[in-house]
C-alpha atoms as a PDB file:
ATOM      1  CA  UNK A   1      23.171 -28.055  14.014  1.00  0.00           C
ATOM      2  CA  UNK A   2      25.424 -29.877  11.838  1.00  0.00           C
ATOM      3  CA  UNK A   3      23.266 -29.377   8.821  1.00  0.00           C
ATOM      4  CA  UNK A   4      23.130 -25.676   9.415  1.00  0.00           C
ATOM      5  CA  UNK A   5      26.885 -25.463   9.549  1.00  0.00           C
ATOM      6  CA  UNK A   6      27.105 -27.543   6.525  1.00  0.00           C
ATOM      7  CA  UNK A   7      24.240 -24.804   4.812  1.00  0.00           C
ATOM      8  CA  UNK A   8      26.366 -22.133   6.275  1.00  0.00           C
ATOM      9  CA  UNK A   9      29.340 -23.403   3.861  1.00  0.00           C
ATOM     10  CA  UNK A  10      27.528 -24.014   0.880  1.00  0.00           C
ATOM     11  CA  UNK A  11      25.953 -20.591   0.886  1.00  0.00           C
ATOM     12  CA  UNK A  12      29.777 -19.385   1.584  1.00  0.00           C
ATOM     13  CA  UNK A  13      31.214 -21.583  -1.179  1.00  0.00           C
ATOM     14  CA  UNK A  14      28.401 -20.182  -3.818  1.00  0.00           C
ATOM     15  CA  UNK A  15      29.230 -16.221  -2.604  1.00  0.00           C
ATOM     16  CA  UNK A  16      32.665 -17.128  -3.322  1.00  0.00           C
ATOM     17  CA  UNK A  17      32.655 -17.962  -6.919  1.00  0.00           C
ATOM     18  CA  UNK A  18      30.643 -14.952  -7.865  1.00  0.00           C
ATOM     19  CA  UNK A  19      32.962 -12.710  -7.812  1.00  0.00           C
ATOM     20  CA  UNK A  20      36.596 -11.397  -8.087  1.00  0.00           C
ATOM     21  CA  UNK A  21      37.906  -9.164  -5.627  1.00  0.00           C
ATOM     22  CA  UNK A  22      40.673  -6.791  -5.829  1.00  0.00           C
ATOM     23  CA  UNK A  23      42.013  -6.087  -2.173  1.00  0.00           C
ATOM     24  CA  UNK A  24      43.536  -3.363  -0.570  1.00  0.00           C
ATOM     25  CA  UNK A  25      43.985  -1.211  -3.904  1.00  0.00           C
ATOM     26  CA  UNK A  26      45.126   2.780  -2.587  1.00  0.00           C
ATOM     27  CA  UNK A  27      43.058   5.058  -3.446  1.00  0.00           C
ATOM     28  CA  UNK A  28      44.441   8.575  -1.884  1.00  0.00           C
ATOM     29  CA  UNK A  29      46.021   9.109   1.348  1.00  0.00           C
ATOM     30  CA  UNK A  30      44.769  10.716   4.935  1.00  0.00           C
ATOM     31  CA  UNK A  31      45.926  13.855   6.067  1.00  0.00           C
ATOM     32  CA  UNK A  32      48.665  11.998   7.971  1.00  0.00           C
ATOM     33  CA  UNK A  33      49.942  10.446   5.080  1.00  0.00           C
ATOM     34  CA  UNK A  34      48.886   7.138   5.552  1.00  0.00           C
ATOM     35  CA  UNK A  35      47.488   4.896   2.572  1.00  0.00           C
ATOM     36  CA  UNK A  36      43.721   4.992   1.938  1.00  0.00           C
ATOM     37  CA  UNK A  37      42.436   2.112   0.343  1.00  0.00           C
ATOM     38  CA  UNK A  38      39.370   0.258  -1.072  1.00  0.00           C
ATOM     39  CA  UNK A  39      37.817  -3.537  -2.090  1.00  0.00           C
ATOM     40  CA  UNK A  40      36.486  -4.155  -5.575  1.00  0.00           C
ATOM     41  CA  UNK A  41      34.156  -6.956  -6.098  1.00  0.00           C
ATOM     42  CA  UNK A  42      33.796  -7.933  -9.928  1.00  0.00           C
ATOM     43  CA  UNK A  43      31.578 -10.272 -11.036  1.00  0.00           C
ATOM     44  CA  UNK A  44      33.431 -13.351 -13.271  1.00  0.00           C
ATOM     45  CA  UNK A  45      33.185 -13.360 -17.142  1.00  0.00           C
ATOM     46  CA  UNK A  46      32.728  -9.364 -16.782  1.00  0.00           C
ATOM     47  CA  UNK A  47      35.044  -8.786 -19.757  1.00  0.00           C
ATOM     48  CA  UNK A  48      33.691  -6.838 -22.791  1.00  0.00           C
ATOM     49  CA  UNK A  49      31.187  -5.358 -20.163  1.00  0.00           C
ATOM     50  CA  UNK A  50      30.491  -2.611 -18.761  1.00  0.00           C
ATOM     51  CA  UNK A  51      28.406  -3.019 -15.699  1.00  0.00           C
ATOM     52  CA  UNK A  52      26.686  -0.602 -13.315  1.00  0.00           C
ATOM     53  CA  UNK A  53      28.742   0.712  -9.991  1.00  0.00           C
ATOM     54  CA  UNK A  54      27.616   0.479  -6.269  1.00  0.00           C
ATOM     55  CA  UNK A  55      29.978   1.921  -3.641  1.00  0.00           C
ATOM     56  CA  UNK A  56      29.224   1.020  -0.380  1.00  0.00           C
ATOM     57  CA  UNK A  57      30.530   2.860   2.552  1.00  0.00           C
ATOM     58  CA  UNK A  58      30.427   0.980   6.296  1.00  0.00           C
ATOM     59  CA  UNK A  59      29.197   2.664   9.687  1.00  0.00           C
ATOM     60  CA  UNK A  60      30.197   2.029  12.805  1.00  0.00           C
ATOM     61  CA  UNK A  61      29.091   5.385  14.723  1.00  0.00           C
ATOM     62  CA  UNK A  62      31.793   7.070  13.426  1.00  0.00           C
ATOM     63  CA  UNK A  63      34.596   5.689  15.173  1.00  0.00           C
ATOM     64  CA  UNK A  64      34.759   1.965  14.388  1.00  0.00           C
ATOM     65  CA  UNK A  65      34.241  -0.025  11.690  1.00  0.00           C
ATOM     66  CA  UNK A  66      36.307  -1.868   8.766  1.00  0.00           C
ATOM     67  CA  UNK A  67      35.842  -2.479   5.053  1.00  0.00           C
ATOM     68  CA  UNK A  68      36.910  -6.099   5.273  1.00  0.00           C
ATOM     69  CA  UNK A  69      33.623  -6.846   7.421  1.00  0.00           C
ATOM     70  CA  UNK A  70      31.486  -6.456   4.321  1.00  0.00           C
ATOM     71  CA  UNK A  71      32.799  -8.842   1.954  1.00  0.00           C
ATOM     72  CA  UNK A  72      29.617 -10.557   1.728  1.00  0.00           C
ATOM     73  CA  UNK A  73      28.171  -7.526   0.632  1.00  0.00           C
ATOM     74  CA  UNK A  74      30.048  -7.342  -2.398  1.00  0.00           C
ATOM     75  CA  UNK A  75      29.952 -10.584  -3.303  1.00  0.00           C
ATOM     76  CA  UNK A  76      26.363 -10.743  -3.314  1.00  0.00           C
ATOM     77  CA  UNK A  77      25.959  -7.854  -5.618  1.00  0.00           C
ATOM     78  CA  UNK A  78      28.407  -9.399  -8.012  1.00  0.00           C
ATOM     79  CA  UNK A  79      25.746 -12.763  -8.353  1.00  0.00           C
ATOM     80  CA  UNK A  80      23.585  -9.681 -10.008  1.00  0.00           C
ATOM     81  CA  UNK A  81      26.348  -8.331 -12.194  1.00  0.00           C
ATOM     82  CA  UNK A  82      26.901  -5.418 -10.256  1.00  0.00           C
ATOM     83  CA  UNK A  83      30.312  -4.157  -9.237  1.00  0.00           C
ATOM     84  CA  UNK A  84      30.920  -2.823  -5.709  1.00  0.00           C
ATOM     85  CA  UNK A  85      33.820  -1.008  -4.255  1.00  0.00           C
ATOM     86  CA  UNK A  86      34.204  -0.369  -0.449  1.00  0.00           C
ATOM     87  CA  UNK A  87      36.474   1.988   0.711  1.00  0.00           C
ATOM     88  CA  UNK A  88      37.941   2.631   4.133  1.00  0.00           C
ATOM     89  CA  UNK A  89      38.278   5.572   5.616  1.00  0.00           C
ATOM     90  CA  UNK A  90      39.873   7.314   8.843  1.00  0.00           C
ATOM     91  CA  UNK A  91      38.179   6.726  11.836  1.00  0.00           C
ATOM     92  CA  UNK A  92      37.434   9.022  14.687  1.00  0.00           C
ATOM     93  CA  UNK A  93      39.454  10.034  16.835  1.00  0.00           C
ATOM     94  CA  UNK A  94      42.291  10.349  14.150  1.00  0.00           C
ATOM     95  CA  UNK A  95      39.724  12.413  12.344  1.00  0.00           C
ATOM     96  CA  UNK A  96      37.089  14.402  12.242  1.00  0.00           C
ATOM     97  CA  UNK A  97      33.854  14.226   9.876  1.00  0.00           C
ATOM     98  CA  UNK A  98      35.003  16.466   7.646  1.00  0.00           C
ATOM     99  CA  UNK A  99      37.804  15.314   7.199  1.00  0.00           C
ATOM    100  CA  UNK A 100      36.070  11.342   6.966  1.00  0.00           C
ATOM    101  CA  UNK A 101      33.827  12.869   4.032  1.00  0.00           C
ATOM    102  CA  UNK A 102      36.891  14.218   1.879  1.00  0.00           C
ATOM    103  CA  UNK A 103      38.234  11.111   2.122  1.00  0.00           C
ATOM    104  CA  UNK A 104      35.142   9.372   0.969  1.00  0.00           C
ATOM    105  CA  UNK A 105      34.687  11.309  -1.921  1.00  0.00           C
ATOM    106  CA  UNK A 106      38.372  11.321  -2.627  1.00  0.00           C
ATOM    107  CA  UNK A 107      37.089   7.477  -3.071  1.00  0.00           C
ATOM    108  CA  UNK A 108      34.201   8.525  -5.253  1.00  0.00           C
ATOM    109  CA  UNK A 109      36.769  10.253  -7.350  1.00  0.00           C
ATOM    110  CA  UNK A 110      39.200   7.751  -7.951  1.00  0.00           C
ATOM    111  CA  UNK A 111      36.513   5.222  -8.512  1.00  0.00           C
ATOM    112  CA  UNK A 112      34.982   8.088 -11.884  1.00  0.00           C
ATOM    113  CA  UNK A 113      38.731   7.804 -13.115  1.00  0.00           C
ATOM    114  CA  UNK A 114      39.469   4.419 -12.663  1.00  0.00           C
ATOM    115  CA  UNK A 115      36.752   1.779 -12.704  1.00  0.00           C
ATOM    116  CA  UNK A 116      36.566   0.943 -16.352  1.00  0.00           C
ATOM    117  CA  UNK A 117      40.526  -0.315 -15.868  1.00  0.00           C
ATOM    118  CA  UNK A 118      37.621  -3.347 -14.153  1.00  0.00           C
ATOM    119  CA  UNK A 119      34.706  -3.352 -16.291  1.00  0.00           C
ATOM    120  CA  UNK A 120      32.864  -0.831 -14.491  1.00  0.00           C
ATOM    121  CA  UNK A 121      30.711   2.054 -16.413  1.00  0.00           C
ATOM    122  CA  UNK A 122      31.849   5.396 -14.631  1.00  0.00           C
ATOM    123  CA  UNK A 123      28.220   6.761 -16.541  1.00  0.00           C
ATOM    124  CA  UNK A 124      26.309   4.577 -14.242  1.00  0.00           C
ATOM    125  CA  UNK A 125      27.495   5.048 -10.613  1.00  0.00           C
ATOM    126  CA  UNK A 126      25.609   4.538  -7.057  1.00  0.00           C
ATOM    127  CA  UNK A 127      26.697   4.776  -3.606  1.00  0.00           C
ATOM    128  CA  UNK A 128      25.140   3.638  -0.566  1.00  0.00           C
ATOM    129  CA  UNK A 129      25.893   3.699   3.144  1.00  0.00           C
ATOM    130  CA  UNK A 130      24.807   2.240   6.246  1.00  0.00           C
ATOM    131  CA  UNK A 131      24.089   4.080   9.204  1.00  0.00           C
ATOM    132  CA  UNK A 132      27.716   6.299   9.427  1.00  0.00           C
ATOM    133  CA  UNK A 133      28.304   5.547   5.768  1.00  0.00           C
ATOM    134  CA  UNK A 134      24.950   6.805   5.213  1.00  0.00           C
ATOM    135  CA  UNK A 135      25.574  10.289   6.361  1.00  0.00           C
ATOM    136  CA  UNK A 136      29.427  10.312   5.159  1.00  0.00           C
ATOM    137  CA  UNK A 137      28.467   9.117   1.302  1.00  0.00           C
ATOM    138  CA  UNK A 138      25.622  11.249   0.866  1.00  0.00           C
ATOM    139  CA  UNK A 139      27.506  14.221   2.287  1.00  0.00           C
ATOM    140  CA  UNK A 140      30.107  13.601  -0.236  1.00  0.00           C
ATOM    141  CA  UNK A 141      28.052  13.741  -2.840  1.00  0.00           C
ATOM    142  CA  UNK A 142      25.508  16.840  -1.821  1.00  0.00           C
ATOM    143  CA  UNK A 143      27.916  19.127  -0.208  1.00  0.00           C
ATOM    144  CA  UNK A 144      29.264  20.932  -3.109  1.00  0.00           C
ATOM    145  CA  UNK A 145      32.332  21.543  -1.036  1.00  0.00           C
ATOM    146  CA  UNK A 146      33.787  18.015  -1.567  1.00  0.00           C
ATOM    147  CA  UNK A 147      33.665  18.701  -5.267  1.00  0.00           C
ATOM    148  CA  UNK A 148      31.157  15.781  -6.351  1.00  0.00           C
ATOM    149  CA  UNK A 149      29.028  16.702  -9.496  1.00  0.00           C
ATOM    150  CA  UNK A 150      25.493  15.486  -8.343  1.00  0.00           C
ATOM    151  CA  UNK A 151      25.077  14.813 -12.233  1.00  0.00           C
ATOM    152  CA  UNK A 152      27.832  12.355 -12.324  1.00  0.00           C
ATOM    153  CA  UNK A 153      26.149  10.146  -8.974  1.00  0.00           C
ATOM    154  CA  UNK A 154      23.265   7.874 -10.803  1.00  0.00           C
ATOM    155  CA  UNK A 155      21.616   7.188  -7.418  1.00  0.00           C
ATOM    156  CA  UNK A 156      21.918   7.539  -3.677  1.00  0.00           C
ATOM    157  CA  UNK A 157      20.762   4.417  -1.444  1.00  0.00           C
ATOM    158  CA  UNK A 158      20.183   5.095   2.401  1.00  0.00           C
ATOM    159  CA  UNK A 159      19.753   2.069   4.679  1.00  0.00           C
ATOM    160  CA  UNK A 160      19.240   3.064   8.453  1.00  0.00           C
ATOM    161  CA  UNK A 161      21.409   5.969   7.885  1.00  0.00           C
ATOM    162  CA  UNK A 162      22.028   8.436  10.840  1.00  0.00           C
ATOM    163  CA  UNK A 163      23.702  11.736  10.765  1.00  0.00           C
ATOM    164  CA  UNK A 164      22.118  12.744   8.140  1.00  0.00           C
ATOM    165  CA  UNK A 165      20.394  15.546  10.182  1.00  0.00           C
ATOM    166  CA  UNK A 166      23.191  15.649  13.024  1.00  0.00           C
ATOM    167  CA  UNK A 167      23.155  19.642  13.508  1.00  0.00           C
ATOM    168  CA  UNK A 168      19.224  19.032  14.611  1.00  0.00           C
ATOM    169  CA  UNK A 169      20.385  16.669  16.562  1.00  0.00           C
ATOM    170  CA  UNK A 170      23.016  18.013  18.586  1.00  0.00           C
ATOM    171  CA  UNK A 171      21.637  21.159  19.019  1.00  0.00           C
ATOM    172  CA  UNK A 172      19.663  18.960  21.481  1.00  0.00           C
ATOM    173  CA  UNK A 173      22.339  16.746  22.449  1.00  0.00           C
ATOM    174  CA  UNK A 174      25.316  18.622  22.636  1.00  0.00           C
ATOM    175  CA  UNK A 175      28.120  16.483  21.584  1.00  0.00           C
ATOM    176  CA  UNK A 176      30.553  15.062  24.317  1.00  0.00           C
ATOM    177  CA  UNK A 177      33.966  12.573  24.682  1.00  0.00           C
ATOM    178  CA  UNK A 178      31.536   9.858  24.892  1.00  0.00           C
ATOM    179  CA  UNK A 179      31.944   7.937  21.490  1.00  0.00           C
ATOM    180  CA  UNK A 180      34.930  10.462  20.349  1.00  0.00           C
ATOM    181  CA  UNK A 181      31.822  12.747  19.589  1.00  0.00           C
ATOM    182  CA  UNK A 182      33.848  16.023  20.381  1.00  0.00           C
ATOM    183  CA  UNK A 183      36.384  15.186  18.499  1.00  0.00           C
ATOM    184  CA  UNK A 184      33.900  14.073  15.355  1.00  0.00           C
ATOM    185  CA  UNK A 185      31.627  16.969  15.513  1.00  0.00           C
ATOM    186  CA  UNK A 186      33.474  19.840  17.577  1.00  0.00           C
ATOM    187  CA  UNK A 187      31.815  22.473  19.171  1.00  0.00           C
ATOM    188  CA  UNK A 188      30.691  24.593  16.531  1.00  0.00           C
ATOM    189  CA  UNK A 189      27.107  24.555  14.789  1.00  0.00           C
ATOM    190  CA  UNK A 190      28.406  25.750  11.808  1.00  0.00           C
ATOM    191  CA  UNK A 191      30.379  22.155  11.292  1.00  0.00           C
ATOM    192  CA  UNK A 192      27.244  20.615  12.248  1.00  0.00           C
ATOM    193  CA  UNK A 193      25.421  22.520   9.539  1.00  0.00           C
ATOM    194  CA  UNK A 194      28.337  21.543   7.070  1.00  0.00           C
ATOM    195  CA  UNK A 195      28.018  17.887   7.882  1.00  0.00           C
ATOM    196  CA  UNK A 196      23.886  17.541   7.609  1.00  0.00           C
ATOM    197  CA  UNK A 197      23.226  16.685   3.963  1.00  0.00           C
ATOM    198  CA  UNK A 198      20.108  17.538   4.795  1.00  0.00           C
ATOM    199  CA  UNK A 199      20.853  20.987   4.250  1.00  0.00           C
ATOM    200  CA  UNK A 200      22.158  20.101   0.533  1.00  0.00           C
ATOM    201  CA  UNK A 201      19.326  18.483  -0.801  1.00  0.00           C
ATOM    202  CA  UNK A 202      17.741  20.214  -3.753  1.00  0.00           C
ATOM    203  CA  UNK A 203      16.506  20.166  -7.551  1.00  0.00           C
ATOM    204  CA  UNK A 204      19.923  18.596  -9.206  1.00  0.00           C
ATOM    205  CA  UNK A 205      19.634  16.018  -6.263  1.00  0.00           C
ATOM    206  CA  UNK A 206      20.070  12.277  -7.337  1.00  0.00           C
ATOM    207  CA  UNK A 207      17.386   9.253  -7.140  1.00  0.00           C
ATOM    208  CA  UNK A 208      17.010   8.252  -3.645  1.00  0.00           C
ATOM    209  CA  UNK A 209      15.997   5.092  -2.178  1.00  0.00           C
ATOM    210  CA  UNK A 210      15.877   4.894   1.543  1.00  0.00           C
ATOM    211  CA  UNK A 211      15.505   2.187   3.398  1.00  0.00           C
ATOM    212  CA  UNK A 212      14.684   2.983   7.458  1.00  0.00           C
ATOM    213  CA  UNK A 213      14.669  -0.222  10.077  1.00  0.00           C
ATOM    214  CA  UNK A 214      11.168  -0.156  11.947  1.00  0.00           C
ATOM    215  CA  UNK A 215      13.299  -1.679  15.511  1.00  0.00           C
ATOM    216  CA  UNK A 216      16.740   1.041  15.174  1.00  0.00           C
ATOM    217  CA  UNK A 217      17.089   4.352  16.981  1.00  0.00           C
ATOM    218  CA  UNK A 218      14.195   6.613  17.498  1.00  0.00           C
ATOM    219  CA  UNK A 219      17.004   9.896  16.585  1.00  0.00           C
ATOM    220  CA  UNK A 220      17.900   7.861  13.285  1.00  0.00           C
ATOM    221  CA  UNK A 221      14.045   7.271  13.042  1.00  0.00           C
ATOM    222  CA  UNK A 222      13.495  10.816  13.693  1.00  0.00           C
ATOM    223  CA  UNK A 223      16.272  12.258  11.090  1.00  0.00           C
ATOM    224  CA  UNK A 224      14.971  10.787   8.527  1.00  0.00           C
ATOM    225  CA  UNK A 225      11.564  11.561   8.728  1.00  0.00           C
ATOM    226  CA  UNK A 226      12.395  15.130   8.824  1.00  0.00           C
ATOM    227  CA  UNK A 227      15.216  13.978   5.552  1.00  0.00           C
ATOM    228  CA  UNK A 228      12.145  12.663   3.323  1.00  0.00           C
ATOM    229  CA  UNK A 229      10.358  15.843   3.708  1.00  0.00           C
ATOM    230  CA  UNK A 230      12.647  18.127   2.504  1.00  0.00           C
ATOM    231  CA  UNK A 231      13.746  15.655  -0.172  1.00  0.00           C
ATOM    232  CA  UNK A 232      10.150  15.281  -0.888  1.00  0.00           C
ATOM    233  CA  UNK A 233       9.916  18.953  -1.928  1.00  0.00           C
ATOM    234  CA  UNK A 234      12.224  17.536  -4.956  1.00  0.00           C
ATOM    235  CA  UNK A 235      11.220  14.183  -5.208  1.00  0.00           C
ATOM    236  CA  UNK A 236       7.963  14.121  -4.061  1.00  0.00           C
ATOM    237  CA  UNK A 237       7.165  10.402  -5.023  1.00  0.00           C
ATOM    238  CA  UNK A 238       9.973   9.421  -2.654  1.00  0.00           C
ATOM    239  CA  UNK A 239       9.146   7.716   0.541  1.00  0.00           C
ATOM    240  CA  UNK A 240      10.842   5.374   3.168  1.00  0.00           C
ATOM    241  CA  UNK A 241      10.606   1.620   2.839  1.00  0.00           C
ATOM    242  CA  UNK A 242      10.211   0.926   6.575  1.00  0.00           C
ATOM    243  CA  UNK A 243      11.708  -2.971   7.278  1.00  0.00           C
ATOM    244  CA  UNK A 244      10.891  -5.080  10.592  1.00  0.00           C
ATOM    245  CA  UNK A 245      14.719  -5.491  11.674  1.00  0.00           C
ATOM    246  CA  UNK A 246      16.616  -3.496  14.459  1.00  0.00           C
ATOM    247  CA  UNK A 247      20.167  -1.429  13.361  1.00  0.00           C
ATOM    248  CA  UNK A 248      22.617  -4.199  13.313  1.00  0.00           C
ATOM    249  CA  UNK A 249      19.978  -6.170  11.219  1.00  0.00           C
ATOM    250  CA  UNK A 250      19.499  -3.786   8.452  1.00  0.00           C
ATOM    251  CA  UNK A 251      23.130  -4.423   7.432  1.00  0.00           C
ATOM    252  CA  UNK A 252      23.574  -7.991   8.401  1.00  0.00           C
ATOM    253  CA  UNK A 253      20.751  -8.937   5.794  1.00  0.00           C
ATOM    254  CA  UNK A 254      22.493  -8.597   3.148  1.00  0.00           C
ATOM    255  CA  UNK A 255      24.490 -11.729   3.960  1.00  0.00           C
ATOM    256  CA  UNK A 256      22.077 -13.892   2.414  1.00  0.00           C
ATOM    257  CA  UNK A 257      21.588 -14.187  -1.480  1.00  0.00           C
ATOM    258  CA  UNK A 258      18.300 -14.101  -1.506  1.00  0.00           C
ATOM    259  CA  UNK A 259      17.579 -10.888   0.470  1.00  0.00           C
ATOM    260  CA  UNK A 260      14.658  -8.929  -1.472  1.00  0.00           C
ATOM    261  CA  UNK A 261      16.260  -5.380  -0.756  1.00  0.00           C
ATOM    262  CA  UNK A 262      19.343  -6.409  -2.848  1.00  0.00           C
ATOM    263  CA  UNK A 263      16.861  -7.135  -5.742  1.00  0.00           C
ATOM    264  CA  UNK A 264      15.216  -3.835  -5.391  1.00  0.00           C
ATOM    265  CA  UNK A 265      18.530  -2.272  -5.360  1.00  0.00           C
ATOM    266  CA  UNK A 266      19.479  -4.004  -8.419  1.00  0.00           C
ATOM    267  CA  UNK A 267      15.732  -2.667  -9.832  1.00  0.00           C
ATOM    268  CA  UNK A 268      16.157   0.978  -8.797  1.00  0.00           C
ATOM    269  CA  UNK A 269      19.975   0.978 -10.356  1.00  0.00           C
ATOM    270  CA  UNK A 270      18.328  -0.451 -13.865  1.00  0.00           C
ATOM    271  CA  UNK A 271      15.433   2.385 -13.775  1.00  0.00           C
ATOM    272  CA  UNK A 272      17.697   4.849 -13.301  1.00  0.00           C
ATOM    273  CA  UNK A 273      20.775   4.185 -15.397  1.00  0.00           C
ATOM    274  CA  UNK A 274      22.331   6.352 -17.855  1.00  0.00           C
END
């Protein structure tokens, strides 16, 4: 046990001096006035470069969730010279999806205008999201309503992401005050249509690479097999990398340095960079 705790530490020490990390900077502010802000992670001896962007955007069904649980995240994409930005954003019930998505691609915004002020290269932006984040990034970036240029978004990364066709799935579980799912989704299909990027997906589309958990929920299972087909009708080489963990576990493995999907990550950024 002891020498577990003391590996623990070491690997903790190492993530540590990768990286720089710029806390708490606002980017924009919820519709109740109240600061919205985001992490940077930069890797050290970044200056004179310009490296490639990966915004990450937490789950947590919706309602829960906080950027400051995914530190390791960041700092594990800086040991490949990559710089990441999480953002928070307002949870449910003090918002609604829609009103989550601006926000998140108020983020995506701020981060075009303002990364290069940390080495970043604006030209050469992902995002990725986790199960919540999943649907809420690539939302932001399909739904033209949000005012995203799909051009300007160099790749989308799913991992395990749900919602992503939610007005399928409520029209067959109709949403209740269980989870603060009234209050996230309403009553109206037409929200549920806005909210499905599924329903955005076409030709101007950017680079996908979805990951799907073979052990997580048989709806998030389910949504993204019917996600790959459409996008397949774009992208027809595109299919889901299907990984032995559960929900929780698809996140959770990118604690560790040596995770292989952080490495193919860092591969699918450098094949499709600008």
């Amino acid at each position: 046990m002891q020498k577990i705790i003391y590996l623990g530490f070491g690997i903790l020490m190492m993530m540590s001096c990768t990286s720089m990390k710029h806390k708490d900077v606002v980017y924009g502010h919820s519709k109740n006035k109240e600061d919205l802000k985001l992490n940077i992670f930069v890797p050290k001896y970044s200056e004179n470069k310009k490296l490639p962007v990966l915004v990450f955007v937490h789950g947590g069904n919706w309602n829960s969730g906080d950027k400051n649980t995914y530190g390791f995240f960041g700092r594990n994409f800086s040991k490949k010279d990559v710089i990441t930005v999480i953002p928070s954003y307002t949870l449910s019930p003090k918002a609604n999806v829609d009103e989550m998505t601006r926000e998140i691609s108020e983020a995506l915004k701020w981060v075009q205008k303002n990364i290069q002020n940390y080495n970043g290269d604006a030209k050469n932006l992902f995002v990725t999201g986790h199960s919540a984040g999943g649907q809420l990034v690539a939302n932001a970036v399909l739904n033209p309503k949000f005012g995203i240029d799909t051009k300007s978004i160099s790749g989308i990364i799913l991992n395990d992401a749900a919602g992503i066709d939610m007005k399928d799935y409520l029209e067959k579980n109709p949403p209740t005050s269980e989870d603060d799912y009234l209050t996230t989704w309403s009553n109206d299909p037409k929200n549920w249509y806005q909210a499905s990027p599924i329903h955005f997906l076409d030709q101007n589309s950017p680079p996908f690479l979805i990951y799907v958990g073979s052990k997580t929920y048989q709806s998030i299972k389910t949504a993204n097999e019917h996600f790959v087909t459409k996008l397949n009708e774009f992208q027809p080489k595109v299919k889901p990398i299907i990984i032995n963990k559960g929900h929780i576990p698809m996140v959770l493995q990118y604690f560790f340095p040596w995770n292989k999907r952080s490495t193919e990550i860092v591969d699918f950024m450098q094949k499709n960079k600008k």
